[in-house]
N, C-alpha and C. Protein backbone atom coordinates (compact mmCIF):
# COMPACT_ATOMS: atom_id res chain seq x y z
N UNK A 1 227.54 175.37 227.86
CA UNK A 1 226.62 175.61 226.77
C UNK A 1 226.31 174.28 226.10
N UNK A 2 225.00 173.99 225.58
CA UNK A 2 224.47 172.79 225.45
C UNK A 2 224.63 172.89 223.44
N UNK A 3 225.19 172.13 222.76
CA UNK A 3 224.97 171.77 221.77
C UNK A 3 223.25 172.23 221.04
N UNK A 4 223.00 172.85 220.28
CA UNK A 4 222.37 173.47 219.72
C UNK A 4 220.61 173.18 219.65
N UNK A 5 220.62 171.35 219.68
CA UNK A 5 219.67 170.64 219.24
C UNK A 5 219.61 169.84 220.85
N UNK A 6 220.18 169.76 221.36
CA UNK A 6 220.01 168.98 222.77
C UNK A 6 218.88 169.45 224.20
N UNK A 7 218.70 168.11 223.92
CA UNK A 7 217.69 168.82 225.50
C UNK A 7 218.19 168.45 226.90
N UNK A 8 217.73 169.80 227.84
CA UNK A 8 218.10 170.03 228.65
C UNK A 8 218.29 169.30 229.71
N UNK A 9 217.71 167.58 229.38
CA UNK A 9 217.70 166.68 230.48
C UNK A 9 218.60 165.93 230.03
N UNK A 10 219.15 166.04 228.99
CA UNK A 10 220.39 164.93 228.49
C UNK A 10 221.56 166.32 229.19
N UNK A 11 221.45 167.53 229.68
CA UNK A 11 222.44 168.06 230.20
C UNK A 11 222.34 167.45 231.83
N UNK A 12 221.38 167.90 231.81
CA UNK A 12 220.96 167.65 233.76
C UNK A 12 221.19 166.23 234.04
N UNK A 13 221.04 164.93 233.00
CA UNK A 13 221.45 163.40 233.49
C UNK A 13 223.20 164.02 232.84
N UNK A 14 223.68 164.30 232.49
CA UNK A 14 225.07 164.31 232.52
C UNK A 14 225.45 165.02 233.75
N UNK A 15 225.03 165.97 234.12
CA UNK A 15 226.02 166.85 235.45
C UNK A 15 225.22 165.72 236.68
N UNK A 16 224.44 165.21 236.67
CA UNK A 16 223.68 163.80 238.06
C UNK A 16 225.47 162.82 237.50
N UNK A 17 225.13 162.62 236.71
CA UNK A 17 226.64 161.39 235.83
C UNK A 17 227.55 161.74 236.49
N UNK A 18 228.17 163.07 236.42
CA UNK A 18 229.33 163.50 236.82
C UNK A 18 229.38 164.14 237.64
N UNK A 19 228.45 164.45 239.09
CA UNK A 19 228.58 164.84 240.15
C UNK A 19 229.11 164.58 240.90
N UNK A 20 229.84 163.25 241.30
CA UNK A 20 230.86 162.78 242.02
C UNK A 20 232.27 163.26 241.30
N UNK A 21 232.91 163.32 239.90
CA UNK A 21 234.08 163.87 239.53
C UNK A 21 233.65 165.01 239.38
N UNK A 22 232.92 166.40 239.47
CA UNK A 22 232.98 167.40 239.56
C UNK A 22 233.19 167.71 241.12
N UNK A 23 232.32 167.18 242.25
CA UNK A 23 232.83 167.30 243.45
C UNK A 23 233.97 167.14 244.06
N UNK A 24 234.82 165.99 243.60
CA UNK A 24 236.17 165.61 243.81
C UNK A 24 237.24 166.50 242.87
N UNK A 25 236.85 166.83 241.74
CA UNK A 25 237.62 168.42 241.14
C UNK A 25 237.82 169.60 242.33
N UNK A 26 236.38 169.86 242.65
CA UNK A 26 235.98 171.44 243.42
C UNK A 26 237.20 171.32 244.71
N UNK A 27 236.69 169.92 245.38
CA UNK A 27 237.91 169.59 246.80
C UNK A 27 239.26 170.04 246.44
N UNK A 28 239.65 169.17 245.23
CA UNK A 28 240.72 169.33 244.99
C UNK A 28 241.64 170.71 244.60
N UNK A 29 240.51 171.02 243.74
CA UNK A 29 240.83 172.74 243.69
C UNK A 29 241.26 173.42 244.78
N UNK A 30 240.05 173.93 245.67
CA UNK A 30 240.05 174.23 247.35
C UNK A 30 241.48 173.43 248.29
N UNK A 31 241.52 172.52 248.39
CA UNK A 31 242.96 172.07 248.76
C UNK A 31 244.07 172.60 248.25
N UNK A 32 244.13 172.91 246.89
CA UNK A 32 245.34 173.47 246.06
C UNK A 32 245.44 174.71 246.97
N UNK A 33 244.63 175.22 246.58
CA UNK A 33 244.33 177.01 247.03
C UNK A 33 245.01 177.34 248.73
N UNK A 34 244.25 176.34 249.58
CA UNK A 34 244.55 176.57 250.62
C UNK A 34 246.23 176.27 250.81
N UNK A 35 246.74 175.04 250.26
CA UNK A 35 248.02 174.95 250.59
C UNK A 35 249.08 175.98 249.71
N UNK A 36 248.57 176.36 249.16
CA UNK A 36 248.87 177.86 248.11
C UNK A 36 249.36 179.06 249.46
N UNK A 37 248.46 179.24 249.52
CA UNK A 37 247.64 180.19 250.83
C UNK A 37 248.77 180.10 252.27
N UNK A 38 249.06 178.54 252.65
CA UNK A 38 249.57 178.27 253.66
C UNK A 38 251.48 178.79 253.54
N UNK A 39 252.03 179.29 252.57
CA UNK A 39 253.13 179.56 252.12
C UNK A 39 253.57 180.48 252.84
N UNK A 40 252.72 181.27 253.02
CA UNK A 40 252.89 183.04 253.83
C UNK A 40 254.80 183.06 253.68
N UNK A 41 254.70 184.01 252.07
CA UNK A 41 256.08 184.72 252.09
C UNK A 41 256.98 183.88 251.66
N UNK A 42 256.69 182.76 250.95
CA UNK A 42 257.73 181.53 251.01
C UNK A 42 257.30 181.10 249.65
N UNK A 43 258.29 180.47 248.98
CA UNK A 43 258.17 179.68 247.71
C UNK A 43 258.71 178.39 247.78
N UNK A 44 258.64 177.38 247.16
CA UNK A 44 259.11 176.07 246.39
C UNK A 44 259.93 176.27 245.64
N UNK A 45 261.83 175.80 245.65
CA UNK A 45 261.91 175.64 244.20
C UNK A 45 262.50 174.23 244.53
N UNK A 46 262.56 173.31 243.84
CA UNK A 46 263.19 172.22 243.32
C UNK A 46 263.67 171.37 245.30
N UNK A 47 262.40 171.40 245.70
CA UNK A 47 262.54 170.60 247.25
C UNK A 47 263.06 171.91 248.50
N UNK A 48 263.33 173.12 248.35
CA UNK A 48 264.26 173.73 248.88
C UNK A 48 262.72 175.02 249.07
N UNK A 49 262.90 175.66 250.36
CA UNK A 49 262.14 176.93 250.80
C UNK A 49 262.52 177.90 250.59
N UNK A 50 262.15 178.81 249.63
CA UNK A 50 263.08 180.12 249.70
C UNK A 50 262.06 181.11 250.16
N UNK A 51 262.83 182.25 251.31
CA UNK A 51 262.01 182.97 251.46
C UNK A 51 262.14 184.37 250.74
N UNK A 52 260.64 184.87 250.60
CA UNK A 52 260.84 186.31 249.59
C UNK A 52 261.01 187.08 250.41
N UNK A 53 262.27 188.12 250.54
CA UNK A 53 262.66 189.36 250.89
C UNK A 53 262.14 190.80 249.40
N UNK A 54 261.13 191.34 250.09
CA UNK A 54 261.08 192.44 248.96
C UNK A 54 261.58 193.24 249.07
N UNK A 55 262.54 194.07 248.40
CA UNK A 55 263.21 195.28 248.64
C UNK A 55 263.02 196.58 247.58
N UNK A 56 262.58 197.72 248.27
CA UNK A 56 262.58 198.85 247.35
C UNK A 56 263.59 199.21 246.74
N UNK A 57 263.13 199.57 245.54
CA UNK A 57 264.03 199.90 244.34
C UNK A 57 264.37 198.76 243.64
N UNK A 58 264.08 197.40 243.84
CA UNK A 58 264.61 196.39 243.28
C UNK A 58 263.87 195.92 242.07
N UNK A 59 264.06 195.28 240.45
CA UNK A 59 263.59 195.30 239.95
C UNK A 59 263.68 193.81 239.19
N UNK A 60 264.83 193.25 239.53
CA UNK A 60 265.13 192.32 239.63
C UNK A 60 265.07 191.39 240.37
N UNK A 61 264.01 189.82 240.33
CA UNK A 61 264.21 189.14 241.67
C UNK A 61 265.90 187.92 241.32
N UNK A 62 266.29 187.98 242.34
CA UNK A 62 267.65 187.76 242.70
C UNK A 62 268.01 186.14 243.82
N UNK A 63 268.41 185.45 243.54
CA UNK A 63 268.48 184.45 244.92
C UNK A 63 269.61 184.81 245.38
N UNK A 64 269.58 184.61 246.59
CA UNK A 64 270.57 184.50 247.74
C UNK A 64 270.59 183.75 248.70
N UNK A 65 271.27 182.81 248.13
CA UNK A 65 271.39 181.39 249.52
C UNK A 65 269.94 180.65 249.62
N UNK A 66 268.92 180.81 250.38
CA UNK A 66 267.55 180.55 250.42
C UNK A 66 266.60 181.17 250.77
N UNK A 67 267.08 182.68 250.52
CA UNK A 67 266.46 183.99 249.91
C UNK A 67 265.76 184.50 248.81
N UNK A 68 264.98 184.75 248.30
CA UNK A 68 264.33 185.52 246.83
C UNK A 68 264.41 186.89 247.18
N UNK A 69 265.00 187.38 246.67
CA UNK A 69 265.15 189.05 246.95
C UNK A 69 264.50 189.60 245.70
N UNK A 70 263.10 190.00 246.34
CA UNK A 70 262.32 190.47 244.92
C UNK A 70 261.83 191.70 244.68
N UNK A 71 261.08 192.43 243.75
CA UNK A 71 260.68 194.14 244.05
C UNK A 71 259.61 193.86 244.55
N UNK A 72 259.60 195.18 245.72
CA UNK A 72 258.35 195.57 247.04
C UNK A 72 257.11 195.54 246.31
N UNK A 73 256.75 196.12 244.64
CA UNK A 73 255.67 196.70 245.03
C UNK A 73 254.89 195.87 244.22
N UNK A 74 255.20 195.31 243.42
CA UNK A 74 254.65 194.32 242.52
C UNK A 74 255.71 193.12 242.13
N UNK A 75 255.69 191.91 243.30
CA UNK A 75 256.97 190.82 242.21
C UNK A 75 256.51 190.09 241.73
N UNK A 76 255.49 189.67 241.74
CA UNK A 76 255.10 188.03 240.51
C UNK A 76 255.94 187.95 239.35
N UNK A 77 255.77 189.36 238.45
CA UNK A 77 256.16 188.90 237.20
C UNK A 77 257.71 189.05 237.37
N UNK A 78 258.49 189.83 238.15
CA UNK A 78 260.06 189.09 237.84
C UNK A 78 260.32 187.46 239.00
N UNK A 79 259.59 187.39 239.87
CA UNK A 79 259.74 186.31 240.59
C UNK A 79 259.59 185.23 239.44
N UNK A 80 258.41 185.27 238.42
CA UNK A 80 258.00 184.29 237.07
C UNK A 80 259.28 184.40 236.03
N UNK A 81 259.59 185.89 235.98
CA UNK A 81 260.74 185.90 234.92
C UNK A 81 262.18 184.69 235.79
N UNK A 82 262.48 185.34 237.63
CA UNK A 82 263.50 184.26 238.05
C UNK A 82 263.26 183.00 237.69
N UNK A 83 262.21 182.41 237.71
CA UNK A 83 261.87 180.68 237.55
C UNK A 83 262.08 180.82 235.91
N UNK A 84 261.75 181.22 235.28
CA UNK A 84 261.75 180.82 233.77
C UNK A 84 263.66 180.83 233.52
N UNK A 85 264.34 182.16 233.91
CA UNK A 85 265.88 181.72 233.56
C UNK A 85 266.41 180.31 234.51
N UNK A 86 265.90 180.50 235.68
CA UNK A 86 266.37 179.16 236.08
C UNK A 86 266.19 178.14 236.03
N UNK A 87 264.57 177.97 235.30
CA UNK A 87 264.13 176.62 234.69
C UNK A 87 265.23 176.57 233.13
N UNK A 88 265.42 177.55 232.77
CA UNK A 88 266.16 177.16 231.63
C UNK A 88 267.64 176.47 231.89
N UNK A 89 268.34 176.84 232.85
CA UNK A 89 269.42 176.50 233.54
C UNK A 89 269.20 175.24 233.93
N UNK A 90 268.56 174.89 235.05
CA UNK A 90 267.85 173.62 235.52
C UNK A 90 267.58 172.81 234.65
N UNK A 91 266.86 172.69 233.53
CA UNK A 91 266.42 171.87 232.72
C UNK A 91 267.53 171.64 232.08
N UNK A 92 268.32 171.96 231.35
CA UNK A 92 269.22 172.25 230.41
C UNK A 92 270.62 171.36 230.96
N UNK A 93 270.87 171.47 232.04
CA UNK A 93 272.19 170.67 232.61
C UNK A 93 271.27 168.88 232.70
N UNK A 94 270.28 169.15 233.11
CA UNK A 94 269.55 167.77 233.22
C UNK A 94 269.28 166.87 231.89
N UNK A 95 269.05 167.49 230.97
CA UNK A 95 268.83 167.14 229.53
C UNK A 95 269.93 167.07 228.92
N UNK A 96 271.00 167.87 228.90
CA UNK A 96 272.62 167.14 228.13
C UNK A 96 272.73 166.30 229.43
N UNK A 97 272.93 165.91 230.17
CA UNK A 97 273.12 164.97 230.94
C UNK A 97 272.45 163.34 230.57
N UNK A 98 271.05 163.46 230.64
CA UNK A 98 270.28 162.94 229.98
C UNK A 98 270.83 161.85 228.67
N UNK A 99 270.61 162.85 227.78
CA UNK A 99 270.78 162.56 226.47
C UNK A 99 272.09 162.14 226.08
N UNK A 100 273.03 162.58 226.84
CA UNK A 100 274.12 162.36 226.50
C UNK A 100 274.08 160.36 226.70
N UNK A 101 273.94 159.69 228.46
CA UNK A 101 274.09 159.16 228.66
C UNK A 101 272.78 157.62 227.65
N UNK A 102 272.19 158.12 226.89
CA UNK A 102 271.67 157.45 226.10
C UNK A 102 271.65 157.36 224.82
N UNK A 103 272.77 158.55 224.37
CA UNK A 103 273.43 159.01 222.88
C UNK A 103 272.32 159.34 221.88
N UNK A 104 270.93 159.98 221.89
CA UNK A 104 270.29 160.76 221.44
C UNK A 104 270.28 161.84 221.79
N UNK A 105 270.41 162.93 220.86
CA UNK A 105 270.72 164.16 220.97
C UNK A 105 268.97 164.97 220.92
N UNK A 106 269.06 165.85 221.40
CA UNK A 106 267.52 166.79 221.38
C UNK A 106 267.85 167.79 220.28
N UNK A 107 266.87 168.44 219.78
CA UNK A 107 266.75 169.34 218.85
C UNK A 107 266.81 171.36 219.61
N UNK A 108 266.43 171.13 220.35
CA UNK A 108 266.21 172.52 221.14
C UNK A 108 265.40 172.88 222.30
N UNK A 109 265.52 173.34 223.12
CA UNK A 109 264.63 173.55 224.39
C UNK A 109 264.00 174.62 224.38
N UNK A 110 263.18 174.91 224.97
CA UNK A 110 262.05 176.12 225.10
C UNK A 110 261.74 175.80 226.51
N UNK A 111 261.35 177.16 227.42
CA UNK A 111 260.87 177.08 228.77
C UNK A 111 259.64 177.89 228.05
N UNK A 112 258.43 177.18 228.65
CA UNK A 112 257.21 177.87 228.63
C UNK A 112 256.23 177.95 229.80
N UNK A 113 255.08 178.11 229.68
CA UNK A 113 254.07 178.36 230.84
C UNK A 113 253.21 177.83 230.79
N UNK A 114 253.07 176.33 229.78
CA UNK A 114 251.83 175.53 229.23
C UNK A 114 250.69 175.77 230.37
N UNK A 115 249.99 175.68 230.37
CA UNK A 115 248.73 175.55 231.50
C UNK A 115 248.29 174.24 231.09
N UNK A 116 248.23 172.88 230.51
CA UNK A 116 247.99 171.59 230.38
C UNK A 116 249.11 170.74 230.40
N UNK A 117 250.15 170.87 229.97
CA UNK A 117 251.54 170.14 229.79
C UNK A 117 252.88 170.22 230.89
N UNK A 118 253.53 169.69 231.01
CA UNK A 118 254.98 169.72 232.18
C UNK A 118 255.42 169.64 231.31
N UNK A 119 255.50 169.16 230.27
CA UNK A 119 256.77 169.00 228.91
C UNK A 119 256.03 168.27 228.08
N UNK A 120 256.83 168.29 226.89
CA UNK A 120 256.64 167.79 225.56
C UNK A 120 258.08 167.52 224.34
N UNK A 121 257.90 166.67 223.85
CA UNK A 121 258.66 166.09 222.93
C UNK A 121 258.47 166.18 221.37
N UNK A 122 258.91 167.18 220.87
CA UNK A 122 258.21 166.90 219.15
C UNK A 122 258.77 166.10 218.55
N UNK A 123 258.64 165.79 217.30
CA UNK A 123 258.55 164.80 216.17
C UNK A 123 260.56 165.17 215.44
N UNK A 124 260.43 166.09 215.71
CA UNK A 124 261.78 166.29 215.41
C UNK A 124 262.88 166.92 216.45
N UNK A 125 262.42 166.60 218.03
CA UNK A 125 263.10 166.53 219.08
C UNK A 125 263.62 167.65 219.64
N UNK A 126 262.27 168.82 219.46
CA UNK A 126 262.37 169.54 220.26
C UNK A 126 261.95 169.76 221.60
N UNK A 127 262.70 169.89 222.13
CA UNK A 127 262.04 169.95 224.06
C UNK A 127 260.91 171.16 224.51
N UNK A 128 260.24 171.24 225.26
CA UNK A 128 259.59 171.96 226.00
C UNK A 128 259.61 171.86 226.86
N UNK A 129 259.44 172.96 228.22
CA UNK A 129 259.43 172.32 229.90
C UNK A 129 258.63 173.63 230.11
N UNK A 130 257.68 173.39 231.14
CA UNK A 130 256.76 174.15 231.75
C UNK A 130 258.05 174.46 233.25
N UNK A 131 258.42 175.96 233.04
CA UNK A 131 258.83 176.68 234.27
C UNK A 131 258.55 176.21 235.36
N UNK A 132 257.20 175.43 235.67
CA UNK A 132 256.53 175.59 236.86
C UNK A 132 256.91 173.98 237.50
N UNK A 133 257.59 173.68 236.43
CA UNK A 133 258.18 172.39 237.50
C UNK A 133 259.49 172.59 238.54
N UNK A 134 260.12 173.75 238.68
CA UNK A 134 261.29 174.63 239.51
C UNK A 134 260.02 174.64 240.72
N UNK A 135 259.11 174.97 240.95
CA UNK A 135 258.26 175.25 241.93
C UNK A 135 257.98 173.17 242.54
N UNK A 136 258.32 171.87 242.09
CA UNK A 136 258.21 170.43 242.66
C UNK A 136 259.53 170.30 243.29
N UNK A 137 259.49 169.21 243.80
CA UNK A 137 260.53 168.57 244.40
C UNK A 137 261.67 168.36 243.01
N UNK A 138 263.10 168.27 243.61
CA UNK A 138 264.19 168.18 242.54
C UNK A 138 263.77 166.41 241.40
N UNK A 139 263.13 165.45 242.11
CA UNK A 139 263.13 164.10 241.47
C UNK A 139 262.04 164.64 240.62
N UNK A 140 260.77 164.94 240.84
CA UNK A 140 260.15 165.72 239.99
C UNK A 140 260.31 166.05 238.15
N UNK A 141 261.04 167.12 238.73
CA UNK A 141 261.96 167.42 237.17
C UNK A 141 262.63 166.16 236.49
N UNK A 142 263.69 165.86 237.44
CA UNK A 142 264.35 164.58 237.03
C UNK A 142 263.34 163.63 236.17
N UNK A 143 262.26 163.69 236.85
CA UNK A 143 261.54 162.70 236.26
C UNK A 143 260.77 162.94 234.90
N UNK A 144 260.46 164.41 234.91
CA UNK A 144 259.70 164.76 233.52
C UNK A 144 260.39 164.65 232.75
N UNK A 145 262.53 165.56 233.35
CA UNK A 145 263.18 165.26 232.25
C UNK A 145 263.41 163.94 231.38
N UNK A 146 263.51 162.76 232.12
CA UNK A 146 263.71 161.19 231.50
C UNK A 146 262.77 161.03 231.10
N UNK A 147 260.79 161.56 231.21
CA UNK A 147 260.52 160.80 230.44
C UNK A 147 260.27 161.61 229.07
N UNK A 148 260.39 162.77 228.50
CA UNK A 148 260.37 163.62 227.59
C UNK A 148 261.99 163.00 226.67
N UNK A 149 262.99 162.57 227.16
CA UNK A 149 264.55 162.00 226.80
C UNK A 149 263.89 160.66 226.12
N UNK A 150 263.22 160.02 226.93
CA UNK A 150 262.67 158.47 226.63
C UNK A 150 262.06 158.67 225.04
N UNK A 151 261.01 160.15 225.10
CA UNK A 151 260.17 160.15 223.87
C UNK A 151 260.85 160.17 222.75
N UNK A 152 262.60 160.44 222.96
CA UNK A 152 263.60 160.64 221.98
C UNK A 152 263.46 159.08 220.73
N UNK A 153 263.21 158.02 222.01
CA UNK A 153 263.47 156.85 221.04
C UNK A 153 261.84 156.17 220.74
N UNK A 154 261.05 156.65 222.14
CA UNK A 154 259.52 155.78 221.36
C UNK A 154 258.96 157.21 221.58
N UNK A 155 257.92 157.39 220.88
CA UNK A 155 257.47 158.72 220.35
C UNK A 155 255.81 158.43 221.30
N UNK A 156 255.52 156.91 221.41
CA UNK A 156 253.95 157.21 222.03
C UNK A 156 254.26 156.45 223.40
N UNK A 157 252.99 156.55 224.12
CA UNK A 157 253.41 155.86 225.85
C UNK A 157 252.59 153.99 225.95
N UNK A 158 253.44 153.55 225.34
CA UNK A 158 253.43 152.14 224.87
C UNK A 158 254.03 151.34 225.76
N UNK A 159 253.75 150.33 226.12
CA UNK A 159 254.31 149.66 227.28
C UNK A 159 256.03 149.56 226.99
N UNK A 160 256.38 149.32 225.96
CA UNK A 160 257.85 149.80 225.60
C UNK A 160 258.60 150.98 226.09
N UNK A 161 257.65 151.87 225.63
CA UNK A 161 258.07 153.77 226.25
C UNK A 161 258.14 153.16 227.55
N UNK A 162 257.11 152.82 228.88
CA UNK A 162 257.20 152.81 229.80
C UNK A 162 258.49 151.79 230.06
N UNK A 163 258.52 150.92 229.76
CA UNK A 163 260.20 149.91 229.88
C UNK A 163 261.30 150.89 230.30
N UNK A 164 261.16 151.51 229.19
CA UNK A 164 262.60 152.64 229.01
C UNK A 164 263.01 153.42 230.06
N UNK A 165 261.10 154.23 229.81
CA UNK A 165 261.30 155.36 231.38
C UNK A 165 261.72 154.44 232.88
N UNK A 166 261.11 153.16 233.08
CA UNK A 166 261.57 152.32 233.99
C UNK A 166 262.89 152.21 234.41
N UNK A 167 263.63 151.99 233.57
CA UNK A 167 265.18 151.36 232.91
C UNK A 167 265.68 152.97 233.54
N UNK A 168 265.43 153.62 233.02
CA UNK A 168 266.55 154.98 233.80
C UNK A 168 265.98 155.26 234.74
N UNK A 169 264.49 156.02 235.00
CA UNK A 169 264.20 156.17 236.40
C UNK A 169 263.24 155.14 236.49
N UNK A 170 263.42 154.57 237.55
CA UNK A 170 262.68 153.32 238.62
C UNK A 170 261.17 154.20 239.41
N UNK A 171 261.71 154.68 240.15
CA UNK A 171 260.69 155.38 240.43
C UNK A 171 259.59 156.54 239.86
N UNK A 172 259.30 156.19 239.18
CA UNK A 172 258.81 157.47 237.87
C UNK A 172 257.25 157.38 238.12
N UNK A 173 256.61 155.98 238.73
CA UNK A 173 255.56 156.15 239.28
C UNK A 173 255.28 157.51 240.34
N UNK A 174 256.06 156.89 241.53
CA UNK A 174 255.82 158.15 242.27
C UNK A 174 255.90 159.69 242.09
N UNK A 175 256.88 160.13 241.24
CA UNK A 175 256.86 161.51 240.61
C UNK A 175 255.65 161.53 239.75
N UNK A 176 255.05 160.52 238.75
CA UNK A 176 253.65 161.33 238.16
C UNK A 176 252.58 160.96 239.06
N UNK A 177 252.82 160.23 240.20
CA UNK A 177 251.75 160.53 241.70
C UNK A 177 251.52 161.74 241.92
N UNK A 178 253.01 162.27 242.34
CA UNK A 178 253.10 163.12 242.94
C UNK A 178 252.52 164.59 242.16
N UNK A 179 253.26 164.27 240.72
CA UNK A 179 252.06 165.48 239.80
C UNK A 179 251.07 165.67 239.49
N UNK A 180 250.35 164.31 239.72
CA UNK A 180 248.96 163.94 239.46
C UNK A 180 248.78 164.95 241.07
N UNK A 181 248.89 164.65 242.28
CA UNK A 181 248.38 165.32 243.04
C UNK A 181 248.30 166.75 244.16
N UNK A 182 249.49 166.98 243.07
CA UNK A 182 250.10 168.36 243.80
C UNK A 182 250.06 169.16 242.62
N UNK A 183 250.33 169.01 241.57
CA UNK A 183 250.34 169.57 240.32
C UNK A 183 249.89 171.41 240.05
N UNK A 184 248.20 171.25 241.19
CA UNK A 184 247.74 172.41 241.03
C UNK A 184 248.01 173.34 242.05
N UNK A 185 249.06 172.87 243.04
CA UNK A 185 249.69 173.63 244.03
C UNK A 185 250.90 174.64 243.42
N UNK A 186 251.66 174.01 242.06
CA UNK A 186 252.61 174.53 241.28
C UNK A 186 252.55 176.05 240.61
N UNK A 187 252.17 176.89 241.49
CA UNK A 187 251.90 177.92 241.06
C UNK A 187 252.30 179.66 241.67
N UNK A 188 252.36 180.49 241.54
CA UNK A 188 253.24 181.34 242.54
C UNK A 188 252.06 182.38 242.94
């Protein structure tokens, strides 16, 4: 929708402007989807394949070894409920771990479902983690966790912040590569 007073050729020279990053969005989308698609019966969690077994009567999805044992007739939403307790688990040993070894303490954790964010850091050091990082590779997490720990001591992403995140994880480039380009595959 065009701003009230604007004409329609200052819309049409903007979408000519941005026809190359809207085309390279659409690909990217379509790639997500398909490698979505290519799973048949199988999930991601943390580098590891688990396959979904659905079983009637089950209401609970359950792991077993590198199993998801989930209900037949509808599982998304407890397969979403399994990732959210185990992102809380997951995150949670990683972050006192974390924090400990840099002697800032966090304020509280929350697992959520951001649709823009992997995590966040507030002003008075409360954590957030988007569930949907249990669905990346294990360095992944590792990596959101250190740099959300980092925000403990610099609050903005200042060549300092980046020092820090450096200083514990080294490789922290490649994990926000890797989210930068898989990111929209993270999904069940």
């Amino acid at each position: 929708m065009l701003p009230q007073h604007a004409p329609e050729r200052a819309a049409a020279a903007a979408v000519r402007e941005l026809r190359p990053w809207i085309e390279r969005r659409l690909c990217q989308a379509l790639q997500a989807r398909d490698r979505v698609a290519q799973r048949d019966g199988t999930l991601p969690y943390l580098g590891r394949t688990l396959r979904l077994v659905p079983e009637r009567g089950r209401a609970v999805a359950r792991l077993d070894g590198d199993l998801l044992r989930v209900p037949d007739a509808v599982p998304s939403p407890a397969i979403e409920r399994f990732y959210r307790r185990a992102a809380r688990s997951e995150v949670s040993v990683r972050l006192d771990a974390a924090t400990a070894l840099i002697g800032t303490p966090y304020a509280g954790l929350s697992i959520r479902g951001q649709r823009t964010r992997w995590a966040s850091c507030s002003a008075s050091g409360r954590m957030s983690f988007n569930w949907r990082l249990l669905l990346a590779p294990e360095r992944v997490l590792e990596y959101v966790v250190w740099h959300e720990v980092c925000h403990l001591s610099v609050r903005d992403h200042s060549p300092r912040f980046w020092a820090l995140v450096e200083r514990h994880w080294p490789t922290w480039r490649q994990e926000r590569d890797w989210l930068r380009s898989n990111g929209a595959t993270l999904v069940l």
